[in-house]
C-alpha atoms as a PDB file:
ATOM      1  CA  UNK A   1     139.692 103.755 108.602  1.00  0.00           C
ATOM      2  CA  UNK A   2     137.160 103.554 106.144  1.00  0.00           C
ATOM      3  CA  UNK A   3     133.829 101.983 106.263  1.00  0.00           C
ATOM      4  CA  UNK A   4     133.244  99.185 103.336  1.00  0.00           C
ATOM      5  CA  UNK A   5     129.979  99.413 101.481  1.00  0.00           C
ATOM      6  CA  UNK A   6     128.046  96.325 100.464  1.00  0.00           C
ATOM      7  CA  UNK A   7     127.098  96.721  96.903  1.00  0.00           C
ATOM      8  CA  UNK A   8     123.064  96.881  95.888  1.00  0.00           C
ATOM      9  CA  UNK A   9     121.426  94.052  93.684  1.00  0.00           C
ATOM     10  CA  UNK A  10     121.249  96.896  90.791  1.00  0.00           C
ATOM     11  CA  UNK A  11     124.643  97.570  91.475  1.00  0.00           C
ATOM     12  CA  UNK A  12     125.866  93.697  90.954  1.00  0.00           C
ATOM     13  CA  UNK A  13     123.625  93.510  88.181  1.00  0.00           C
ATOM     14  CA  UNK A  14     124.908  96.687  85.921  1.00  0.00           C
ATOM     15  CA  UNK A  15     128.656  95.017  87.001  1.00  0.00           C
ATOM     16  CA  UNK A  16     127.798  91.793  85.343  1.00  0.00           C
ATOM     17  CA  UNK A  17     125.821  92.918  82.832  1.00  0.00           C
ATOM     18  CA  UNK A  18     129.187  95.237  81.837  1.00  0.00           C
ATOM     19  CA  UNK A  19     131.144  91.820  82.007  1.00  0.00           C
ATOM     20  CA  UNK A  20     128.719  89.513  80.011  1.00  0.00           C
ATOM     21  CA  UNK A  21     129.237  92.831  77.302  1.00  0.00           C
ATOM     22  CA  UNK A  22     132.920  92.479  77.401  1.00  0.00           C
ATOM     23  CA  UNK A  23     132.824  88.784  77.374  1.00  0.00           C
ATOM     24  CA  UNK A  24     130.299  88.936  74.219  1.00  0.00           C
ATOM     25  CA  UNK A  25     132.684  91.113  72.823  1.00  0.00           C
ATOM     26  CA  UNK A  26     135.878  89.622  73.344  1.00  0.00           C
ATOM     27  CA  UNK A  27     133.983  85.958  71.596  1.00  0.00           C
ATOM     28  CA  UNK A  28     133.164  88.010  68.562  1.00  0.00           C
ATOM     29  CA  UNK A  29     135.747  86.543  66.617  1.00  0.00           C
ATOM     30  CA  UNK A  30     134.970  82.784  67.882  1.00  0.00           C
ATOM     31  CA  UNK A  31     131.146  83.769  66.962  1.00  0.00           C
ATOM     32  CA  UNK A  32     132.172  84.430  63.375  1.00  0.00           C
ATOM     33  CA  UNK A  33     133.896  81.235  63.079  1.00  0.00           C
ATOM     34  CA  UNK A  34     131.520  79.233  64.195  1.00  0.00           C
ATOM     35  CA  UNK A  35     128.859  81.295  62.356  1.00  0.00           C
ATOM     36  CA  UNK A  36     130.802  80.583  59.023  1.00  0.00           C
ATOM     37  CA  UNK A  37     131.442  77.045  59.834  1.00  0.00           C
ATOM     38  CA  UNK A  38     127.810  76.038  59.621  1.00  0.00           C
ATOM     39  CA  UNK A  39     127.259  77.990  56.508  1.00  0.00           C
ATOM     40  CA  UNK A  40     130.195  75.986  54.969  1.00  0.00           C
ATOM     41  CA  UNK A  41     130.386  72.476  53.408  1.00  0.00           C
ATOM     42  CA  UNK A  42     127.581  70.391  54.088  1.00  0.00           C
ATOM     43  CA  UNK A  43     126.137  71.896  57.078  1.00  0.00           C
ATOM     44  CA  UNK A  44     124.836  74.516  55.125  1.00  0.00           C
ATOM     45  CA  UNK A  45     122.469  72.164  53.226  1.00  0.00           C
ATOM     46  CA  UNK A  46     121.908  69.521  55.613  1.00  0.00           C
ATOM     47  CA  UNK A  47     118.616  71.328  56.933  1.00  0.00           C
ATOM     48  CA  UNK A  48     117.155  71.156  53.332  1.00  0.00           C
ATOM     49  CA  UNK A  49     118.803  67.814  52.032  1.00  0.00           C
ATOM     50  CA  UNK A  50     117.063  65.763  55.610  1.00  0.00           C
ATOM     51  CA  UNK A  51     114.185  67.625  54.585  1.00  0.00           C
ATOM     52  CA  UNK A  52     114.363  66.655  51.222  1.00  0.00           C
ATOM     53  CA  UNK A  53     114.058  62.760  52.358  1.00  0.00           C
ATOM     54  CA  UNK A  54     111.566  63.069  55.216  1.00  0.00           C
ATOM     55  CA  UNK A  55     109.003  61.703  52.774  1.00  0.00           C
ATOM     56  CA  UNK A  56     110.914  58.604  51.951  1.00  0.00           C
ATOM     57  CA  UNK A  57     109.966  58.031  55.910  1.00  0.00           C
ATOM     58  CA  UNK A  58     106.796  57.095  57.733  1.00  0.00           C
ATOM     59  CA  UNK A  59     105.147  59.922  58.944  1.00  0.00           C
ATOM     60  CA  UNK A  60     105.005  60.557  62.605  1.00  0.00           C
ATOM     61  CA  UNK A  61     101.865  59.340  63.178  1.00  0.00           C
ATOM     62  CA  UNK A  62     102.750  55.949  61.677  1.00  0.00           C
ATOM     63  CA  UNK A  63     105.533  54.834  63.501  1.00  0.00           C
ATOM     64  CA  UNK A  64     107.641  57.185  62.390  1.00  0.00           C
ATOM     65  CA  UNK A  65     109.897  57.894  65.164  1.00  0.00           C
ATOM     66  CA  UNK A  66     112.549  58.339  62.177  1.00  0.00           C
ATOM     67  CA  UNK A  67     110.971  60.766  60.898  1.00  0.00           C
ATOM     68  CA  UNK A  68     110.471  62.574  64.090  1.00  0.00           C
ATOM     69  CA  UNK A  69     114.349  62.615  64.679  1.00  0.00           C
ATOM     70  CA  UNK A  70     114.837  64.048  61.554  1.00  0.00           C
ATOM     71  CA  UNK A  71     112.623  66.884  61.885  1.00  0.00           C
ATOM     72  CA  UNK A  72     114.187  67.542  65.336  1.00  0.00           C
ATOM     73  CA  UNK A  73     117.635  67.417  63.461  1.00  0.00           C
ATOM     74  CA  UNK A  74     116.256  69.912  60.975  1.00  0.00           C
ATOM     75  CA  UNK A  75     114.676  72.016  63.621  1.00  0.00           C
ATOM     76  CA  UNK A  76     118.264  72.153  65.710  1.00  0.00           C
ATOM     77  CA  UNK A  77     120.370  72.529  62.419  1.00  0.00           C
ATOM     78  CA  UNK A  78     118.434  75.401  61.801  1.00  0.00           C
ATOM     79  CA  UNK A  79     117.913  76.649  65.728  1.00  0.00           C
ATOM     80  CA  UNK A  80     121.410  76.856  66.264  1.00  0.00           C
ATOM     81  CA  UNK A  81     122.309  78.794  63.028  1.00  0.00           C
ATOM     82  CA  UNK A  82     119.666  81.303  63.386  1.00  0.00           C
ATOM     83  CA  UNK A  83     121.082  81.850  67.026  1.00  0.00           C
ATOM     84  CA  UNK A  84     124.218  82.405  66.014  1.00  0.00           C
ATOM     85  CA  UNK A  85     123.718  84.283  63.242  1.00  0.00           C
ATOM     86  CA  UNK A  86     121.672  86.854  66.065  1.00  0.00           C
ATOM     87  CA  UNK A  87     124.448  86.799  68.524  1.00  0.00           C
ATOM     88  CA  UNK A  88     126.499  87.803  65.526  1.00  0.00           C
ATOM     89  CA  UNK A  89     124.023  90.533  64.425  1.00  0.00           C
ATOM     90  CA  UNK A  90     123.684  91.548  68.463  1.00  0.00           C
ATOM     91  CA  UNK A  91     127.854  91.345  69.594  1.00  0.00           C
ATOM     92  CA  UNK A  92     128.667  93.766  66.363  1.00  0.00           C
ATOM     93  CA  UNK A  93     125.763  96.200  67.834  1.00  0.00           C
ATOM     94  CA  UNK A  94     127.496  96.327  70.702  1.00  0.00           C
ATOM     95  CA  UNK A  95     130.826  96.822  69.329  1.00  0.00           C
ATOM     96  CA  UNK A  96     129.306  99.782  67.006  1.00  0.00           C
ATOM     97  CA  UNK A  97     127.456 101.265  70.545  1.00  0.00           C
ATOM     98  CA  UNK A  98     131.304 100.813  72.309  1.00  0.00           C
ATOM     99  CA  UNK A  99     132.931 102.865  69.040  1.00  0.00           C
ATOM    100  CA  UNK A 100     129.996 105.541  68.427  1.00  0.00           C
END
């Protein structure tokens, strides 16, 4: 009979840190998509156009809770395509590490 081994923290880690690389991988194609999508149409410019009309708004410090939501839309618009343009960047690193 053989004895059964419990695995080590390192060892769980390195095994999930193999899957989250697979998993990255296998979304690289979903990652584009969405990574074009918000470069297309008019969520490419809808960073600049909101900024564009902030000053048609109260400032902040005048009541301007409009104008605070619309610098937190900006902020996100722009937030989430920076992120996935890295996870982009990063997932094709890994591919090009997997084919070297």
């Amino acid at each position: 009979m053989t004895e059964q081994t419990t695995p080590t923290a390192a060892q769980l880690l390195a095994q999930r840190n193999e899957l989250d690389k697979q998993i990255a991988v296998a979304n690289l194609n979903g990652l584009k998509a969405v990574q074009a999508a918000l470069k297309a149409g008019k969520v490419a410019t809808l960073a600049a156009d909101l900024e564009a009309l902030l000053p048609q708004l109260a400032p902040e410090n005048t009541m301007g809770t409009p104008h605070h939501q619309a610098n937190c839309v900006i902020t996100t618009v722009r937030g989430v395509t920076q992120f996935f343009d890295r996870e982009v960047e990063r997932v094709e690193a890994l591919v090009a590490a997997q084919s070297a």
